[in-house]
C-alpha atoms as a PDB file:
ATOM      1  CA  UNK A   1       0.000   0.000   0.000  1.00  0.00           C
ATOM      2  CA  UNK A   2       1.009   3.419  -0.835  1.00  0.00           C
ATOM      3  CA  UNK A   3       3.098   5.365   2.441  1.00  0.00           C
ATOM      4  CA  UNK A   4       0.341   6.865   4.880  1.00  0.00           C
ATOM      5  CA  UNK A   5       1.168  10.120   7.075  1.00  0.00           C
ATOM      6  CA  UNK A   6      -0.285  10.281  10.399  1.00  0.00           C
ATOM      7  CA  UNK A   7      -1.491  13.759  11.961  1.00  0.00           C
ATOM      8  CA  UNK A   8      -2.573  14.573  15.235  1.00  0.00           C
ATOM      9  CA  UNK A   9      -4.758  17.289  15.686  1.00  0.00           C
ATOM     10  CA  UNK A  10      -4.938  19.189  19.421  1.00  0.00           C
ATOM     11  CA  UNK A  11      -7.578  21.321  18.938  1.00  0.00           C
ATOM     12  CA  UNK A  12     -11.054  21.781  20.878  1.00  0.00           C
ATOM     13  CA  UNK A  13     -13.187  24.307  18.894  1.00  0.00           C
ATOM     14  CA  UNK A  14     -15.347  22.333  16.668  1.00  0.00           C
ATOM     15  CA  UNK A  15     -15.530  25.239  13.917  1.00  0.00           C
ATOM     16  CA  UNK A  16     -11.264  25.067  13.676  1.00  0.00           C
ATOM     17  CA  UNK A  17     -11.555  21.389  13.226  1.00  0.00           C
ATOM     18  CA  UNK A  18     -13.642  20.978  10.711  1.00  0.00           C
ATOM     19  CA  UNK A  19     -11.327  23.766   8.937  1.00  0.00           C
ATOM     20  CA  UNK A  20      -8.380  21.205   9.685  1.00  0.00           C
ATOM     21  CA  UNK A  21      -9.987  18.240   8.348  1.00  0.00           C
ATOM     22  CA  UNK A  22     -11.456  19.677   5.197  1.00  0.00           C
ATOM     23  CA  UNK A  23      -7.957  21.295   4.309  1.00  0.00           C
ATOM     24  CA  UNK A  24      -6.257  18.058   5.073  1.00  0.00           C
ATOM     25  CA  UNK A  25      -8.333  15.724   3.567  1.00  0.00           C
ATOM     26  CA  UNK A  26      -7.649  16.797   0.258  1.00  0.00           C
ATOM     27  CA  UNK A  27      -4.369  15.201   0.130  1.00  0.00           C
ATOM     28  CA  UNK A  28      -4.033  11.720  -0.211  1.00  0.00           C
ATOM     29  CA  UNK A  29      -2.176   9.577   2.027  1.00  0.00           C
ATOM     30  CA  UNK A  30      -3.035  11.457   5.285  1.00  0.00           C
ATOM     31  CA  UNK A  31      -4.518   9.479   8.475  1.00  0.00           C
ATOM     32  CA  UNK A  32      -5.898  12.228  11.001  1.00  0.00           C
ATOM     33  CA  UNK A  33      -6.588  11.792  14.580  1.00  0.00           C
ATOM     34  CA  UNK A  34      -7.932  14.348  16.571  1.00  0.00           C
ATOM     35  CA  UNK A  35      -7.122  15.068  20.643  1.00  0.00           C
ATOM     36  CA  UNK A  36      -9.634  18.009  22.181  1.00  0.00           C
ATOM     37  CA  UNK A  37      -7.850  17.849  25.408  1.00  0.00           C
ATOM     38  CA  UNK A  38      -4.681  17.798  27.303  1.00  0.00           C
ATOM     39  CA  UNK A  39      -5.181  14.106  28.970  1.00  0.00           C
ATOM     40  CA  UNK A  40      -6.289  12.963  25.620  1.00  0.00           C
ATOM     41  CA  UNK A  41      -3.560  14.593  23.390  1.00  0.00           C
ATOM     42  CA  UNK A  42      -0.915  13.014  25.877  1.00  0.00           C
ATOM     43  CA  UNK A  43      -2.399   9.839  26.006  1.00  0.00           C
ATOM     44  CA  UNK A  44      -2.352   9.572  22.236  1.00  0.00           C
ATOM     45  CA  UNK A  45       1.349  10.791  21.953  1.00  0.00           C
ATOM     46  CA  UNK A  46       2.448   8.602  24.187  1.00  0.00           C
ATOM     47  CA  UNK A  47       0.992   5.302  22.651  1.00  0.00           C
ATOM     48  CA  UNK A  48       1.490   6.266  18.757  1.00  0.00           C
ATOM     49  CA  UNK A  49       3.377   7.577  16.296  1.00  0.00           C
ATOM     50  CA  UNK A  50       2.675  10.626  14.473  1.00  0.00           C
ATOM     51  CA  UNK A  51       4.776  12.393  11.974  1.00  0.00           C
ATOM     52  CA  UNK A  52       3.318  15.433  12.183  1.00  0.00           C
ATOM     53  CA  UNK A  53       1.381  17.085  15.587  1.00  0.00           C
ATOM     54  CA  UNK A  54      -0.549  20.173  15.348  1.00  0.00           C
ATOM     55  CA  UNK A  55      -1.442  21.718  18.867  1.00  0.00           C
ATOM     56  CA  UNK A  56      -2.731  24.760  19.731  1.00  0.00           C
ATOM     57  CA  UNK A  57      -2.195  26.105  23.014  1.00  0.00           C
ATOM     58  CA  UNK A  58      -5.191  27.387  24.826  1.00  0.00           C
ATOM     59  CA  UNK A  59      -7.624  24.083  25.545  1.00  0.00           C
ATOM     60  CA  UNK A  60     -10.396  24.491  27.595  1.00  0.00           C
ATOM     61  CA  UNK A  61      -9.354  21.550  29.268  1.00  0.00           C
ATOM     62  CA  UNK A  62      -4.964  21.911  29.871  1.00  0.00           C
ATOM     63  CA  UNK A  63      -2.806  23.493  28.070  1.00  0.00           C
ATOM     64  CA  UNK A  64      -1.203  22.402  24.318  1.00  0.00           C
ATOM     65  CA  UNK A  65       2.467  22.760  25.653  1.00  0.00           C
ATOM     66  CA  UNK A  66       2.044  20.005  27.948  1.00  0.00           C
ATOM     67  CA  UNK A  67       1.424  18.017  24.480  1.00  0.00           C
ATOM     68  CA  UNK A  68       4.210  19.062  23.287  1.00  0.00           C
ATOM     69  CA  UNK A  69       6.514  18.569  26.279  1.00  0.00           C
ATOM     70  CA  UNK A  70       5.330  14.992  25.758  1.00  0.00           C
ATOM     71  CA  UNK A  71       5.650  14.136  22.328  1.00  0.00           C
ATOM     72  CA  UNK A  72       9.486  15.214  23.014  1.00  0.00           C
ATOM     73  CA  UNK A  73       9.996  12.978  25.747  1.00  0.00           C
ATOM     74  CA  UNK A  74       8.011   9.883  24.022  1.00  0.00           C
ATOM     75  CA  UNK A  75      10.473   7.812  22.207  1.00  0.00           C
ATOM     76  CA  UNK A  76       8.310   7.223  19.060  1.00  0.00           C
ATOM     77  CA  UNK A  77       7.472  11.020  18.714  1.00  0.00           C
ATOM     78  CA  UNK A  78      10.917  12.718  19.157  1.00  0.00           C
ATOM     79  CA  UNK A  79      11.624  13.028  15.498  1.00  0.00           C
ATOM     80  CA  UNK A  80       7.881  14.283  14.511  1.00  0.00           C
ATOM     81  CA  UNK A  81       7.400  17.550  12.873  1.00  0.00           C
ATOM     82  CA  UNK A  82       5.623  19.347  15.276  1.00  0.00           C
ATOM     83  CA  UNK A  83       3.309  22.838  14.757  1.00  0.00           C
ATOM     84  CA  UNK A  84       1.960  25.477  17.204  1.00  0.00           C
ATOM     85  CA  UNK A  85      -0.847  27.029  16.193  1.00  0.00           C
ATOM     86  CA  UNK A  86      -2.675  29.130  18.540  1.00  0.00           C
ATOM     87  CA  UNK A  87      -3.958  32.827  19.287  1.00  0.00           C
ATOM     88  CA  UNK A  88      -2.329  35.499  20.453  1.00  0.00           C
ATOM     89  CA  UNK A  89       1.517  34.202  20.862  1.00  0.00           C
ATOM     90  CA  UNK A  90       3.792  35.648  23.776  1.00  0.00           C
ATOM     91  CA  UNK A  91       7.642  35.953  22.999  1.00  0.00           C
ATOM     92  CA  UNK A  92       8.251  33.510  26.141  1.00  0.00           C
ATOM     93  CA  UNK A  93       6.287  31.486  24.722  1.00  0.00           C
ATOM     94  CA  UNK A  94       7.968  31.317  21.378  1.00  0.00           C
ATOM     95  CA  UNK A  95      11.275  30.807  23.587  1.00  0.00           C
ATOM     96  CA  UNK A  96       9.779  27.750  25.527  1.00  0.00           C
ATOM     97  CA  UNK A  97       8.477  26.141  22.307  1.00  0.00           C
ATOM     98  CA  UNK A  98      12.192  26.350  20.722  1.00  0.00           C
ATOM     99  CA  UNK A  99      13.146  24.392  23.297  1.00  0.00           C
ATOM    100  CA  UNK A 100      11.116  21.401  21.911  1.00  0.00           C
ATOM    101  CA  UNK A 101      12.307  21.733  18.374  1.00  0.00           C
ATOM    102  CA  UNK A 102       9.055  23.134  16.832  1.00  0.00           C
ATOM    103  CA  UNK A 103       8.896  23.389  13.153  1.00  0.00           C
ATOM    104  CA  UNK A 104       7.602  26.807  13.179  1.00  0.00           C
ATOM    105  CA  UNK A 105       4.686  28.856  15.914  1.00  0.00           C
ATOM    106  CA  UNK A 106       2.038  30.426  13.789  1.00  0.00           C
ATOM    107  CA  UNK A 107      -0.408  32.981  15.093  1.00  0.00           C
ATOM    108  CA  UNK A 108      -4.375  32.243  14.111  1.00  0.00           C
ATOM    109  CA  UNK A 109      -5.912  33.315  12.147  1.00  0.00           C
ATOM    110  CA  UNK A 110      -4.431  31.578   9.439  1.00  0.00           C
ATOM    111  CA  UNK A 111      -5.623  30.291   5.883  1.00  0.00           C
ATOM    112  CA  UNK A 112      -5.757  26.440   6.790  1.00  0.00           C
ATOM    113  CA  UNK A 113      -5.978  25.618   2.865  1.00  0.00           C
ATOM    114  CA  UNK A 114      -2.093  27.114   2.678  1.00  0.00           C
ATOM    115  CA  UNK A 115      -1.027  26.145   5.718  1.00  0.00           C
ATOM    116  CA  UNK A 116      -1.853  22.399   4.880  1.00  0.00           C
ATOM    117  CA  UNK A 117      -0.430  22.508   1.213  1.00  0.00           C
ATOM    118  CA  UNK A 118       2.904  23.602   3.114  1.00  0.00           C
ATOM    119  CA  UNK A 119       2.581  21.216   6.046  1.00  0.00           C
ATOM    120  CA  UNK A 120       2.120  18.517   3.200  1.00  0.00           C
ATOM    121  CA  UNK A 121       5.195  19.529   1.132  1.00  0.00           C
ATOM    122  CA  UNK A 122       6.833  19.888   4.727  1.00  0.00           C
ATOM    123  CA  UNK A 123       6.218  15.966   5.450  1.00  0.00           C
ATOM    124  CA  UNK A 124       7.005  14.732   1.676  1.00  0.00           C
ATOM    125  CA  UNK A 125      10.496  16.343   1.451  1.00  0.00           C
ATOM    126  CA  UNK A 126      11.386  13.730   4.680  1.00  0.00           C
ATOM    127  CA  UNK A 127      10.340  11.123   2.609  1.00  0.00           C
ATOM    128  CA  UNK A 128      12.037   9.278  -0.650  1.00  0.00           C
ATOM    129  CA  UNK A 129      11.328  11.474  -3.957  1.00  0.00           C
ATOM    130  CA  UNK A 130       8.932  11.214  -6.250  1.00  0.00           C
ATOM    131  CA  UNK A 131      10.222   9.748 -10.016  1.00  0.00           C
ATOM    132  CA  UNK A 132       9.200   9.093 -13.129  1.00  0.00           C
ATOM    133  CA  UNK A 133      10.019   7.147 -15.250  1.00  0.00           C
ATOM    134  CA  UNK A 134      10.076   7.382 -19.249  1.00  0.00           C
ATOM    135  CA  UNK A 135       7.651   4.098 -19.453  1.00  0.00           C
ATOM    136  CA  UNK A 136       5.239   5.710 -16.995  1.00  0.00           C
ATOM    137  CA  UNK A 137       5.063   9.163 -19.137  1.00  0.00           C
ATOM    138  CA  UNK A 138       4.834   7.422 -22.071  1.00  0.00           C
ATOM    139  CA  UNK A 139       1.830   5.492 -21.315  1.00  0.00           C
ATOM    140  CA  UNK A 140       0.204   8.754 -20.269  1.00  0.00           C
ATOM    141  CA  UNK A 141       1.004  10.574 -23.043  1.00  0.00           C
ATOM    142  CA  UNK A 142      -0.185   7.821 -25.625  1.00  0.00           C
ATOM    143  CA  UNK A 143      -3.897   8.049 -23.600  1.00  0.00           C
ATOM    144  CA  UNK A 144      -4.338  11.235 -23.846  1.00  0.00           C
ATOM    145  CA  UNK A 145      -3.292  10.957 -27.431  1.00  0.00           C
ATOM    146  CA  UNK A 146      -5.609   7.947 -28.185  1.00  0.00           C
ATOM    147  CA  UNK A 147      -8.695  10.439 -26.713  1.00  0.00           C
ATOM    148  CA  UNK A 148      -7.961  13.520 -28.814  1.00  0.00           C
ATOM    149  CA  UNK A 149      -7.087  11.524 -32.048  1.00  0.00           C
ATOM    150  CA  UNK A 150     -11.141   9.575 -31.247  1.00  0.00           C
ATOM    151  CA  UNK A 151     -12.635  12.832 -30.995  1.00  0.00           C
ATOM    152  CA  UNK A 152     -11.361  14.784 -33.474  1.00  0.00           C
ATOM    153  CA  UNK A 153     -10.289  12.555 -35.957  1.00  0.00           C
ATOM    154  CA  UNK A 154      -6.412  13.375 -36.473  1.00  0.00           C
ATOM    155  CA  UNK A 155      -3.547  13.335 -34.952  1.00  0.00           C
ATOM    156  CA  UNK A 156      -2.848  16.501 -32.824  1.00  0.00           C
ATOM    157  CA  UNK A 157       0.939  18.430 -32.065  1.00  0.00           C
ATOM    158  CA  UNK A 158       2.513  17.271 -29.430  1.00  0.00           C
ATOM    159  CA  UNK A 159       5.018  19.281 -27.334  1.00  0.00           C
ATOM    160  CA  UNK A 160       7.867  18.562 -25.387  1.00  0.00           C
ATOM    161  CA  UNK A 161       7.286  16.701 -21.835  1.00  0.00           C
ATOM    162  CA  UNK A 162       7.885  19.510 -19.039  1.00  0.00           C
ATOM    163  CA  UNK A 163       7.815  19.659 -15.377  1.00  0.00           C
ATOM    164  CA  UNK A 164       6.137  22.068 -12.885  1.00  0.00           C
ATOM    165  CA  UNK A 165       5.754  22.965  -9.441  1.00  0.00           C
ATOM    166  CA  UNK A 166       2.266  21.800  -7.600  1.00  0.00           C
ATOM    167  CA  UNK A 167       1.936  25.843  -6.966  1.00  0.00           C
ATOM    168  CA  UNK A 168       2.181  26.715 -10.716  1.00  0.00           C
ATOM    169  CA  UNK A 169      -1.221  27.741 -11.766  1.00  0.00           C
ATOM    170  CA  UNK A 170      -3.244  25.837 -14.897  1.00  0.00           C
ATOM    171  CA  UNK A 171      -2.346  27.553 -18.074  1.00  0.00           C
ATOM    172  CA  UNK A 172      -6.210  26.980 -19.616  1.00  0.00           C
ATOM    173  CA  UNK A 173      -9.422  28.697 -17.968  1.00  0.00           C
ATOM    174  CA  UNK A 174     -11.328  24.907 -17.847  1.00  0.00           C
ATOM    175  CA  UNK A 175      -9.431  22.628 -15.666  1.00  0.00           C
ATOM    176  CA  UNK A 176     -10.771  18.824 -15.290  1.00  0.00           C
ATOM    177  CA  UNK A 177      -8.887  16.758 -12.567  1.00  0.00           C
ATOM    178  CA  UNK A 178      -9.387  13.011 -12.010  1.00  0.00           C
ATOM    179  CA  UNK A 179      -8.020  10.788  -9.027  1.00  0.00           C
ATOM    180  CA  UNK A 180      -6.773   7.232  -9.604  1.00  0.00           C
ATOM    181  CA  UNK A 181      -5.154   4.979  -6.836  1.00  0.00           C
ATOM    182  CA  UNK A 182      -3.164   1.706  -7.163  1.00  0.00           C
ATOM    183  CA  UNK A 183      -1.827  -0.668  -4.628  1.00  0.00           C
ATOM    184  CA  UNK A 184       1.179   0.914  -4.455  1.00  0.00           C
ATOM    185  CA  UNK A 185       0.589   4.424  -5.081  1.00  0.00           C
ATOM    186  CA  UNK A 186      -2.116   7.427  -5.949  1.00  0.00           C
ATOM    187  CA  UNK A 187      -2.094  10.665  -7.973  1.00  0.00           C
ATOM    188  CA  UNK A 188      -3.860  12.729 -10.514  1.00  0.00           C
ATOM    189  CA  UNK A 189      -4.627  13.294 -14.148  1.00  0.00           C
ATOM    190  CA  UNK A 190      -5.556  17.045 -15.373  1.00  0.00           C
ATOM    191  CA  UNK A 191      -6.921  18.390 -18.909  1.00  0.00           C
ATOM    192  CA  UNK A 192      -6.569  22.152 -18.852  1.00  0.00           C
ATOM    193  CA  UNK A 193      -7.816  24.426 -21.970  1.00  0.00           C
ATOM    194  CA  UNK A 194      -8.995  27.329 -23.307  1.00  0.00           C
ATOM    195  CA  UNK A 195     -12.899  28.055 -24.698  1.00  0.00           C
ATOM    196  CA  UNK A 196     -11.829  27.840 -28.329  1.00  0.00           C
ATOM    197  CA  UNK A 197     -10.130  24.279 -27.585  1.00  0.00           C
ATOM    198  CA  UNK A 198     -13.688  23.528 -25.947  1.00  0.00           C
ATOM    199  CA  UNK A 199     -15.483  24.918 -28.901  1.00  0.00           C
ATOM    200  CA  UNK A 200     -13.732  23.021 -31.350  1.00  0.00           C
ATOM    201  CA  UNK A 201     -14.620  19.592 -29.148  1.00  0.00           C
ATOM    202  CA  UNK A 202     -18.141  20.596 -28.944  1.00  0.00           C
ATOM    203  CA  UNK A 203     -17.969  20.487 -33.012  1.00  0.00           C
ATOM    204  CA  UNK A 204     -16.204  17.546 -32.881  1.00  0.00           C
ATOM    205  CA  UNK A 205     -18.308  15.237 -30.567  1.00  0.00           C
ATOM    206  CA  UNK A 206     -21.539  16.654 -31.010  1.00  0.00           C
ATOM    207  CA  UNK A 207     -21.263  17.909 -34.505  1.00  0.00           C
ATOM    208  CA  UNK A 208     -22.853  21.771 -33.433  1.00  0.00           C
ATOM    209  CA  UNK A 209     -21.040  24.831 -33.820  1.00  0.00           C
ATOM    210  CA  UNK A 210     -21.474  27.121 -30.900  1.00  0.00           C
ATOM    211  CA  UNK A 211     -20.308  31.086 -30.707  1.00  0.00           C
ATOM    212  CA  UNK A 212     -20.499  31.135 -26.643  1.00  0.00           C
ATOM    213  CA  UNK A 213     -19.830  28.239 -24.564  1.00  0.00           C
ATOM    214  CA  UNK A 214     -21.761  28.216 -21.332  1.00  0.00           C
ATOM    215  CA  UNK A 215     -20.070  26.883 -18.537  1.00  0.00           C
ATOM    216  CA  UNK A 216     -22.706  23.936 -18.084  1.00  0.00           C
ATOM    217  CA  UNK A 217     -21.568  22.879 -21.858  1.00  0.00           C
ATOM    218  CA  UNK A 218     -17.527  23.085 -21.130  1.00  0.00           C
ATOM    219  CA  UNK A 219     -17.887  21.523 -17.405  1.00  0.00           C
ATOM    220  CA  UNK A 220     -19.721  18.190 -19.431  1.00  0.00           C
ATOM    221  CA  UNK A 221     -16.893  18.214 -22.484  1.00  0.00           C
ATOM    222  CA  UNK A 222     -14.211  18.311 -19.887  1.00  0.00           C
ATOM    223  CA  UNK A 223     -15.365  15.452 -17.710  1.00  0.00           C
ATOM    224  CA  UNK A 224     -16.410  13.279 -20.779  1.00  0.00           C
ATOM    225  CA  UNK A 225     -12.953  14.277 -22.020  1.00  0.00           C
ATOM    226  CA  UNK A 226     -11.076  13.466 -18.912  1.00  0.00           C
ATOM    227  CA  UNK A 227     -13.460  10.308 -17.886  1.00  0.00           C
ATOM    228  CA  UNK A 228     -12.039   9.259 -21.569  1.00  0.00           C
ATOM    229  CA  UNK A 229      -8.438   9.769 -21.009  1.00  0.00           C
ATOM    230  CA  UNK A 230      -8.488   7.947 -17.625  1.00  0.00           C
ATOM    231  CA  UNK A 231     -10.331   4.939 -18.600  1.00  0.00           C
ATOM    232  CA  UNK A 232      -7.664   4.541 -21.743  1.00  0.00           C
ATOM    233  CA  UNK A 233      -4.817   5.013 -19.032  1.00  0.00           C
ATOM    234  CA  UNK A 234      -6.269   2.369 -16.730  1.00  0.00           C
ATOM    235  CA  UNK A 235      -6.692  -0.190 -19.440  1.00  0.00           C
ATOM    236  CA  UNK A 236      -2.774   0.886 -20.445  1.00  0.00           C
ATOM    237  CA  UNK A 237      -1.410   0.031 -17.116  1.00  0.00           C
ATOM    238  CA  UNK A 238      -3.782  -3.092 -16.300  1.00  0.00           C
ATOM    239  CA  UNK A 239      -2.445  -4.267 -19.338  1.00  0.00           C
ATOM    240  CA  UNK A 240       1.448  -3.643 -17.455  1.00  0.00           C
ATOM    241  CA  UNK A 241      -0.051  -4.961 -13.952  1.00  0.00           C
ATOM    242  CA  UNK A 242      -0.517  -2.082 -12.392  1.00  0.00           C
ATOM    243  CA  UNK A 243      -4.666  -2.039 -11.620  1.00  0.00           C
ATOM    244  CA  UNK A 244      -6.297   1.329 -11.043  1.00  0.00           C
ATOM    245  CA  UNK A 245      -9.251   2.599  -9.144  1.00  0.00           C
ATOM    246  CA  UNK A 246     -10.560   5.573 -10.427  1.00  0.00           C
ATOM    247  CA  UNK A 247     -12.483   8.361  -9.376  1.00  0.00           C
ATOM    248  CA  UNK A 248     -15.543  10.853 -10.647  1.00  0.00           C
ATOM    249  CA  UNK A 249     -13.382  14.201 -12.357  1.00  0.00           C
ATOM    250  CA  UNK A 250     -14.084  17.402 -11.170  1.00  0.00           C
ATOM    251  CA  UNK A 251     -14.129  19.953 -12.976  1.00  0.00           C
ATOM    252  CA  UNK A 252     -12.967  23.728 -12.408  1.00  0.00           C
ATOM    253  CA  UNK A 253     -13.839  27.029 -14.078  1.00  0.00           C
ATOM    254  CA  UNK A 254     -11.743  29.462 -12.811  1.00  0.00           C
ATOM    255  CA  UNK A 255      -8.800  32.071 -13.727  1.00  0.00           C
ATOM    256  CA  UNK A 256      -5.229  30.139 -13.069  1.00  0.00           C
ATOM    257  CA  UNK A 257      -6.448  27.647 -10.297  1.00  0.00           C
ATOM    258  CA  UNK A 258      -3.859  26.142  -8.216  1.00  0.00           C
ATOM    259  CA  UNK A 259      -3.199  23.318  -6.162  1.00  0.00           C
ATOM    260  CA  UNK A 260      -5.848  21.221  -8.248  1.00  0.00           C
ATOM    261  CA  UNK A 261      -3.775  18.402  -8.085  1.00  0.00           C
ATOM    262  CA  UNK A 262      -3.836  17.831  -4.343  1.00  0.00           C
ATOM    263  CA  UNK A 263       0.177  16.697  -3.800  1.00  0.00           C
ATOM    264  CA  UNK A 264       3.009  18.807  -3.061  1.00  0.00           C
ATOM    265  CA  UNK A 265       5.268  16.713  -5.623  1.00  0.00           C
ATOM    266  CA  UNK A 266       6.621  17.664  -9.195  1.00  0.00           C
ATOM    267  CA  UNK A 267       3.560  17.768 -11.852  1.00  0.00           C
ATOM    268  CA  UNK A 268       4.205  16.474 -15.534  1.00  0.00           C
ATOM    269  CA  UNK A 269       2.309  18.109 -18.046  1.00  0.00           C
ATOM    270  CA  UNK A 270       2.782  18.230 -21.625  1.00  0.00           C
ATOM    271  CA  UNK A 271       0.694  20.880 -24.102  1.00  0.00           C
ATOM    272  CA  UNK A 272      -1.345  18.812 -27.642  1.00  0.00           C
ATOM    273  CA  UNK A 273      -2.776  21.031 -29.786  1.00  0.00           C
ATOM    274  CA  UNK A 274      -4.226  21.760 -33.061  1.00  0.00           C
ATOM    275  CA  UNK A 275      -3.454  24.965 -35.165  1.00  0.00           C
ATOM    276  CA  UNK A 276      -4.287  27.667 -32.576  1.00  0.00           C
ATOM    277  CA  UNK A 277      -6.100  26.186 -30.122  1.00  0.00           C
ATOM    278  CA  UNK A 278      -5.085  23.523 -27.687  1.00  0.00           C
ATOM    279  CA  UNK A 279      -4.523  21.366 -23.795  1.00  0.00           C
ATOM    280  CA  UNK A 280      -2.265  20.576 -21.534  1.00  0.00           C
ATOM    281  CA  UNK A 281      -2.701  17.082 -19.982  1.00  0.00           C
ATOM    282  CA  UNK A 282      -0.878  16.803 -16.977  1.00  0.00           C
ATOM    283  CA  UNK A 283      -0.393  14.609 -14.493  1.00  0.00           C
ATOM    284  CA  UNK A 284       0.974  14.042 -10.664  1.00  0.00           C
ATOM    285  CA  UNK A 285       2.017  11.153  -8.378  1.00  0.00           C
ATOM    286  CA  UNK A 286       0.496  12.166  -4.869  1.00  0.00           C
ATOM    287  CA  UNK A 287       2.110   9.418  -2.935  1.00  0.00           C
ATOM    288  CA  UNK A 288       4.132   6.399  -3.726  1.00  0.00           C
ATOM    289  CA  UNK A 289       4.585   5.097  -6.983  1.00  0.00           C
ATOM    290  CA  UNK A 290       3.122   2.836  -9.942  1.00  0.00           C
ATOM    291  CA  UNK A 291       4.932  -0.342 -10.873  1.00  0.00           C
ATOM    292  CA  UNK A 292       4.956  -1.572 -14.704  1.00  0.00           C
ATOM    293  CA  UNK A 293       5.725  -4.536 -15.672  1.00  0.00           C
ATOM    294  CA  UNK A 294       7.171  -4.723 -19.395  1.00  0.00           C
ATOM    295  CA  UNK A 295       4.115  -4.938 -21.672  1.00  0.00           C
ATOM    296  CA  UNK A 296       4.047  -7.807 -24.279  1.00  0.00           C
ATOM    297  CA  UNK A 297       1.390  -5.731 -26.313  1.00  0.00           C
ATOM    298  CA  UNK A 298       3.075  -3.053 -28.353  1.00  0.00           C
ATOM    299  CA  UNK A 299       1.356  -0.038 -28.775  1.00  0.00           C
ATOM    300  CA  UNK A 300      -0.459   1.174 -31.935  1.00  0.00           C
ATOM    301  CA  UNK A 301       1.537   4.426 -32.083  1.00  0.00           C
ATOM    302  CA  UNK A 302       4.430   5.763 -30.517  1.00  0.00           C
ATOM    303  CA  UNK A 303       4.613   9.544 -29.753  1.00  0.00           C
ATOM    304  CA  UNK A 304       6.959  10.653 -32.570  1.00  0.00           C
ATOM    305  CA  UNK A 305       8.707  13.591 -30.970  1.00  0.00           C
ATOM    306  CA  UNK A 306       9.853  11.521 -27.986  1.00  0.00           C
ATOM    307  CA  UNK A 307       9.588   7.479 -28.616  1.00  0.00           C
ATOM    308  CA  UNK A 308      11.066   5.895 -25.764  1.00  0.00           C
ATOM    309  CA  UNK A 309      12.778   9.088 -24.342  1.00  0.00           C
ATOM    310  CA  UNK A 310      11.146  11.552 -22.578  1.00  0.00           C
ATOM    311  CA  UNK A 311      12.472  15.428 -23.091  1.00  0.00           C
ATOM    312  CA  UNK A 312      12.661  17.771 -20.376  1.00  0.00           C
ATOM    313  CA  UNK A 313      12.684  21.304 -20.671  1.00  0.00           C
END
């Protein structure tokens, strides 16, 4: 199974918790447990592991550094990454907490949705990096190619294979993302594109030629495009015994979204296009990684510019 992170939570307002667990939750790979007071947070650092504890200070019922104090003396949780997260934050206190080896003291109020994308990319530089490898890419690549050469007919342009950071906004105003999971590892598939790449697939699929795209119409091309691409990728790697579970996509309208891929790791993306108008697919390993086997099947078409070696910009 693919490497699980677990975070305690010392928190007792029910509003700041939910915050927590809706901004953690949307990374993969995370086990949360939650401690509302002081007996219970030392109870639970004392009997597990965590690799990451968030306290905050002021509980109704003890206080956080007490928490903290013993998760430094517990054996198992000397080497966790530890946060303090609380209200109004005295210097002394900022001096005490040094003492314990705190990654960092943050005053509320804070935007939980950055401060667990950070948190996240905080816990996976501990761990072994993220690769990929030029079989992997490939078999994405020839999916996404296999989708736009059913709809439209032809073979599109294909750029050169890039990489970009998690916190590098989509390039294309329509954004579908898709989550798929193996034994052995999870991540995410994107489509991002512009209205006159959306245009031109309404033509293609549905044979109607439309000046203004409403946002209903692009939101249903992009998840019948994306649905598409990740079916052809899961019967790719079954074929190379790696089986996928796959998810519903999601799709976002918005200017330059980021962190749509829910990981904190390197994202490869690579631009197909036709004429003027095109996508970038992309594509992100959230945690762990997805073993191929060599396939005996060879494919039907190999990308051109890059065969069996993958170009990085």
């Amino acid at each position: 199974m693919a490497q699980t992170s677990k975070i305690l939570v010392v928190e007792d307002a029910p509003d700041q918790l939910a915050l927590y667990q809706r901004s953690l939750t949307n990374f993969p790979g995370l086990e949360i447990s939650v401690a509302e007071t002081q007996e219970e947070g030392i109870r639970q650092v004392t009997d597990q592991r965590f690799d990451c504890i968030i306290c905050d200070l002021k509980l109704k019922q003890g206080n956080g550094m007490s928490v903290v104090q013993a998760a430094r003396a517990s054996q198992v949780n000397r080497p966790s990454l530890i946060y303090i997260v609380s209200g109004h934050i005295e210097p002394l206190t900022r001096k005490i907490a040094a003492t314990f080896q705190v990654a960092d003291v943050v005053e509320k109020p804070i935007s939980y949705k950055d401060f667990a994308f950070q948190l996240v990319k905080r816990l996976n530089s501990k761990k072994t990096k993220i690769s990929y490898d030029s079989q992997l890419i490939n078999v994405m690549i020839r999916s996404g190619l296999g989708t736009f050469e059913h709809y439209f007919q032809r073979s599109p342009h294909i750029g050169r294979v890039r990489i970009k950071s998690p916190e590098t906004p989509a390039r294309g105003f329509v954004t579908a993302v898709i989550g798929f999971e193996s034994e052995t590892g999870c991540g995410t598939v994107a489509l991002s594109s512009n209205v006159g790449f959306i245009r031109a697939l309404s033509e293609a699929m549905l044979g109607e030629q439309h000046d203004k795209v409403t946002q209903e119409v692009a939101k249903d091309i992009m998840g019948e495009v994306a649905n598409q691409t990740i079916g052809r990728i899961k019967i790719e790697l079954g074929k190379q015994g790696a089986m996928l579970q796959i998810g519903l996509p999601e799709v976002i309208i918005e200017k330059k979204p980021t962190h749509y891929h829910k990981t904190t790791n390197p994202i490869i993306f690579t631009p197909f296009g036709f004429d003027k108008i095109g996508c970038d697919f992309e594509f992100a390993i959230a945690h762990g990684h997805i073993t191929l086997q060599e396939s005996q099947a060879k494919p039907e078409q190999e990308h051109q510019e890059s065969g069996s070696v993958i170009l990085f910009d």
